[in-house]
Protein backbone atom coordinates (compact mmCIF):
# COMPACT_ATOMS: atom_id res chain seq x y z
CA UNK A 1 83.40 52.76 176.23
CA UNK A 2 85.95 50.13 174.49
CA UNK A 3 87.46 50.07 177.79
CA UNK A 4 83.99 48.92 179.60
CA UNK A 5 83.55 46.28 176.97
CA UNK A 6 86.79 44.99 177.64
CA UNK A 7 86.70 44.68 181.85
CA UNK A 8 83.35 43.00 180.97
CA UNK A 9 84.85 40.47 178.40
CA UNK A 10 87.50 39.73 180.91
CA UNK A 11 85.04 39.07 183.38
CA UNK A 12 83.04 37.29 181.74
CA UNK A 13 85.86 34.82 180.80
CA UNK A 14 87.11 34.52 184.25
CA UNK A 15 83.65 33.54 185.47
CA UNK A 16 83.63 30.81 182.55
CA UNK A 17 87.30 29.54 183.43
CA UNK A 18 86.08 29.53 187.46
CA UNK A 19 82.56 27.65 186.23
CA UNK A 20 84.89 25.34 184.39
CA UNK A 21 87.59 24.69 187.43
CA UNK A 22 84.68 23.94 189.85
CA UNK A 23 82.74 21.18 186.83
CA UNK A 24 86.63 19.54 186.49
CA UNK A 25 87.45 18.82 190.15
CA UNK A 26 88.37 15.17 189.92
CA UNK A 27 92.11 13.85 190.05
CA UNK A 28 93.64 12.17 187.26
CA UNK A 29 96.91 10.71 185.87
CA UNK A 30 99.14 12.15 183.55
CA UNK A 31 102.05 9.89 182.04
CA UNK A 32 104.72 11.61 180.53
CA UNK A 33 106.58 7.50 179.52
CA UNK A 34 108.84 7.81 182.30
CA UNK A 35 106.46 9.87 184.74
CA UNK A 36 103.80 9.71 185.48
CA UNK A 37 101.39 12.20 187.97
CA UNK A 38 98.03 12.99 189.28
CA UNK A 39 96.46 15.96 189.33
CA UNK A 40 93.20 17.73 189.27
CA UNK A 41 91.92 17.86 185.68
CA UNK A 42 91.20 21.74 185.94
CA UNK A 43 95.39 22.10 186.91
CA UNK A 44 96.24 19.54 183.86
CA UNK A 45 93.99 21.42 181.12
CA UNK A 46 95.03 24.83 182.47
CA UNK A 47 98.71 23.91 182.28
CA UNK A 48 98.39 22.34 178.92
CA UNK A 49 96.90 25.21 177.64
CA UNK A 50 99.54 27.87 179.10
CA UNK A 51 102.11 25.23 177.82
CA UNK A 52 100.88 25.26 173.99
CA UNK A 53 100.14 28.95 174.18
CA UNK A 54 104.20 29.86 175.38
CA UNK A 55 105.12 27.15 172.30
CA UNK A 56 102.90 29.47 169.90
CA UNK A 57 104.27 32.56 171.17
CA UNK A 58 107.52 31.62 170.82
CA UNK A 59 107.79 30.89 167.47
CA UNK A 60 105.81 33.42 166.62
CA UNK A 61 107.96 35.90 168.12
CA UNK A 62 111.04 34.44 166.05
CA UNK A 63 109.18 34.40 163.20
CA UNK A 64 108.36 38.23 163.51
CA UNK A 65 111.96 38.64 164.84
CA UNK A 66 112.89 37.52 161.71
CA UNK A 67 110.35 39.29 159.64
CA UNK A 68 111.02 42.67 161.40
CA UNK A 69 114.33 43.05 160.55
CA UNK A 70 114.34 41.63 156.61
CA UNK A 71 111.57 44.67 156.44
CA UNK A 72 114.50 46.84 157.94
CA UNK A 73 116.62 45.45 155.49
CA UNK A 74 114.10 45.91 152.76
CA UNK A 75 113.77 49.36 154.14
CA UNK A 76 117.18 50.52 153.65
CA UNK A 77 117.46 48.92 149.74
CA UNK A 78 114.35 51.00 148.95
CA UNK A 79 116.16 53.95 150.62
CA UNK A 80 119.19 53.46 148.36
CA UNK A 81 117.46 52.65 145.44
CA UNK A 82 115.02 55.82 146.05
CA UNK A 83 118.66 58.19 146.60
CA UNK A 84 120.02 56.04 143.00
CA UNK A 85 117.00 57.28 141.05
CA UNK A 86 116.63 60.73 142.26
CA UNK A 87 120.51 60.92 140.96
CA UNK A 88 119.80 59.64 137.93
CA UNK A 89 116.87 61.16 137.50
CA UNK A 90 118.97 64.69 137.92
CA UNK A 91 121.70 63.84 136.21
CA UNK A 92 119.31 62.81 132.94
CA UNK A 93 117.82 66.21 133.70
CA UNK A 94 121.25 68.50 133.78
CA UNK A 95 122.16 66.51 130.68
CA UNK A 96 119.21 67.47 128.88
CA UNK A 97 118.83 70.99 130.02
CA UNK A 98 122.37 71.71 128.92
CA UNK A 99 121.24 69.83 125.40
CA UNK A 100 118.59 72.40 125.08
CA UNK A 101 121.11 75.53 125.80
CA UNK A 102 123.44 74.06 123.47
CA UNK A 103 120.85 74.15 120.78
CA UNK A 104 119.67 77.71 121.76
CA UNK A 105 123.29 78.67 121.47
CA UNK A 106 123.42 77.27 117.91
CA UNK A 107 120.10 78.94 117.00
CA UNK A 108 120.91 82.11 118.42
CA UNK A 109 124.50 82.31 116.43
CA UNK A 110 122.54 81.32 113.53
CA UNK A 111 120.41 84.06 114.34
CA UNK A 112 123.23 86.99 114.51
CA UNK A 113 124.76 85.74 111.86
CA UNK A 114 121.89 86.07 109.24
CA UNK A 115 120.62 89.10 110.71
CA UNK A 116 124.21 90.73 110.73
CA UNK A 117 124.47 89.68 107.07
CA UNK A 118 121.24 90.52 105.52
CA UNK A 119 120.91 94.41 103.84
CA UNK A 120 117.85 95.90 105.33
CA UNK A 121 116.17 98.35 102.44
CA UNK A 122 114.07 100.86 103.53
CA UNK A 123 111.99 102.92 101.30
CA UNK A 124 111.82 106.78 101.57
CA UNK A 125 107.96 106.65 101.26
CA UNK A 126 106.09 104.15 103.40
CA UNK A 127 103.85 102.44 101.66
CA UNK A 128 100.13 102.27 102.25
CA UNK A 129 97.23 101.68 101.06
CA UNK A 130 94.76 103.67 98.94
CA UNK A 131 92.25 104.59 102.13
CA UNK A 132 95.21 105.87 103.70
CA UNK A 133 96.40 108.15 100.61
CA UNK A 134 92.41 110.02 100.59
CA UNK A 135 92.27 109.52 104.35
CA UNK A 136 94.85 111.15 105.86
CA UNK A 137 95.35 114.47 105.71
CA UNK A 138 97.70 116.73 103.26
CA UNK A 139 100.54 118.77 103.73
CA UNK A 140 101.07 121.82 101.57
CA UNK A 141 103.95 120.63 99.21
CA UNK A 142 102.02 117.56 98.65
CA UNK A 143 99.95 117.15 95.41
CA UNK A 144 96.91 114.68 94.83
């Protein structure tokens, strides 16, 4: 369908350009300063045109030339700068992951060591409370 619309666009602007060719017939001068020719009017505004639309196309192509590769350029920074951060970014993380095992190293000597130091007292009788001493049931050498 865009393809139909197109053919038919194309068409229709040919039939305008052949319209317009056929109303411009007449022969005129054209002086350049030191030239100076004759031609049909159709041939002068046709090359005119094709003239100023080559100018247009030209610098525009430079221009985007130009443009293309400073985006390559701009590419490739963002590339390295992308690589730099990702770098940085795991080097900050290595250092503080081995911050963080450092302190769990500390914590866990500190650990051993008061654990390794400290008298654990246990009691011959565990202790309970009063439900459990009417709730639970008796042995024979035990007495109320």
């Amino acid at each position: 369908m865009k393809n139909q619309w197109r053919v038919v666009s194309g068409l229709v602007l040919v039939l305008i350009v052949v319209i317009f060719a056929v109303l411009n017939n007449q022969t005129v001068p054209v002086s350049f300063g030191f030239v100076e020719i004759s031609g049909p009017l159709i041939l002068i505004i046709l090359g005119s045109a094709i003239l100023g639309a080559l100018i247009g196309l030209l610098t525009s192509t430079t221009t985007m030339w130009k443009q293309k590769k400073q985006v390559k350029e701009l590419e490739k920074s963002i590339e390295i700068y992308k690589n730099d951060a990702d770098k940085l970014t795991q080097e900050e993380v290595e250092k503080v992951k081995r911050t963080y095992e450092n302190q769990l190293a500390e914590l866990q000597a500190k650990y051993d060591a008061a654990t390794s130091s400290a008298t654990v007292v246990t009691d011959t009788e565990p202790v309970g409370s009063r439900v459990d001493h009417f709730t639970k049931p008796r042995s024979n050498n035990e007495e109320i």
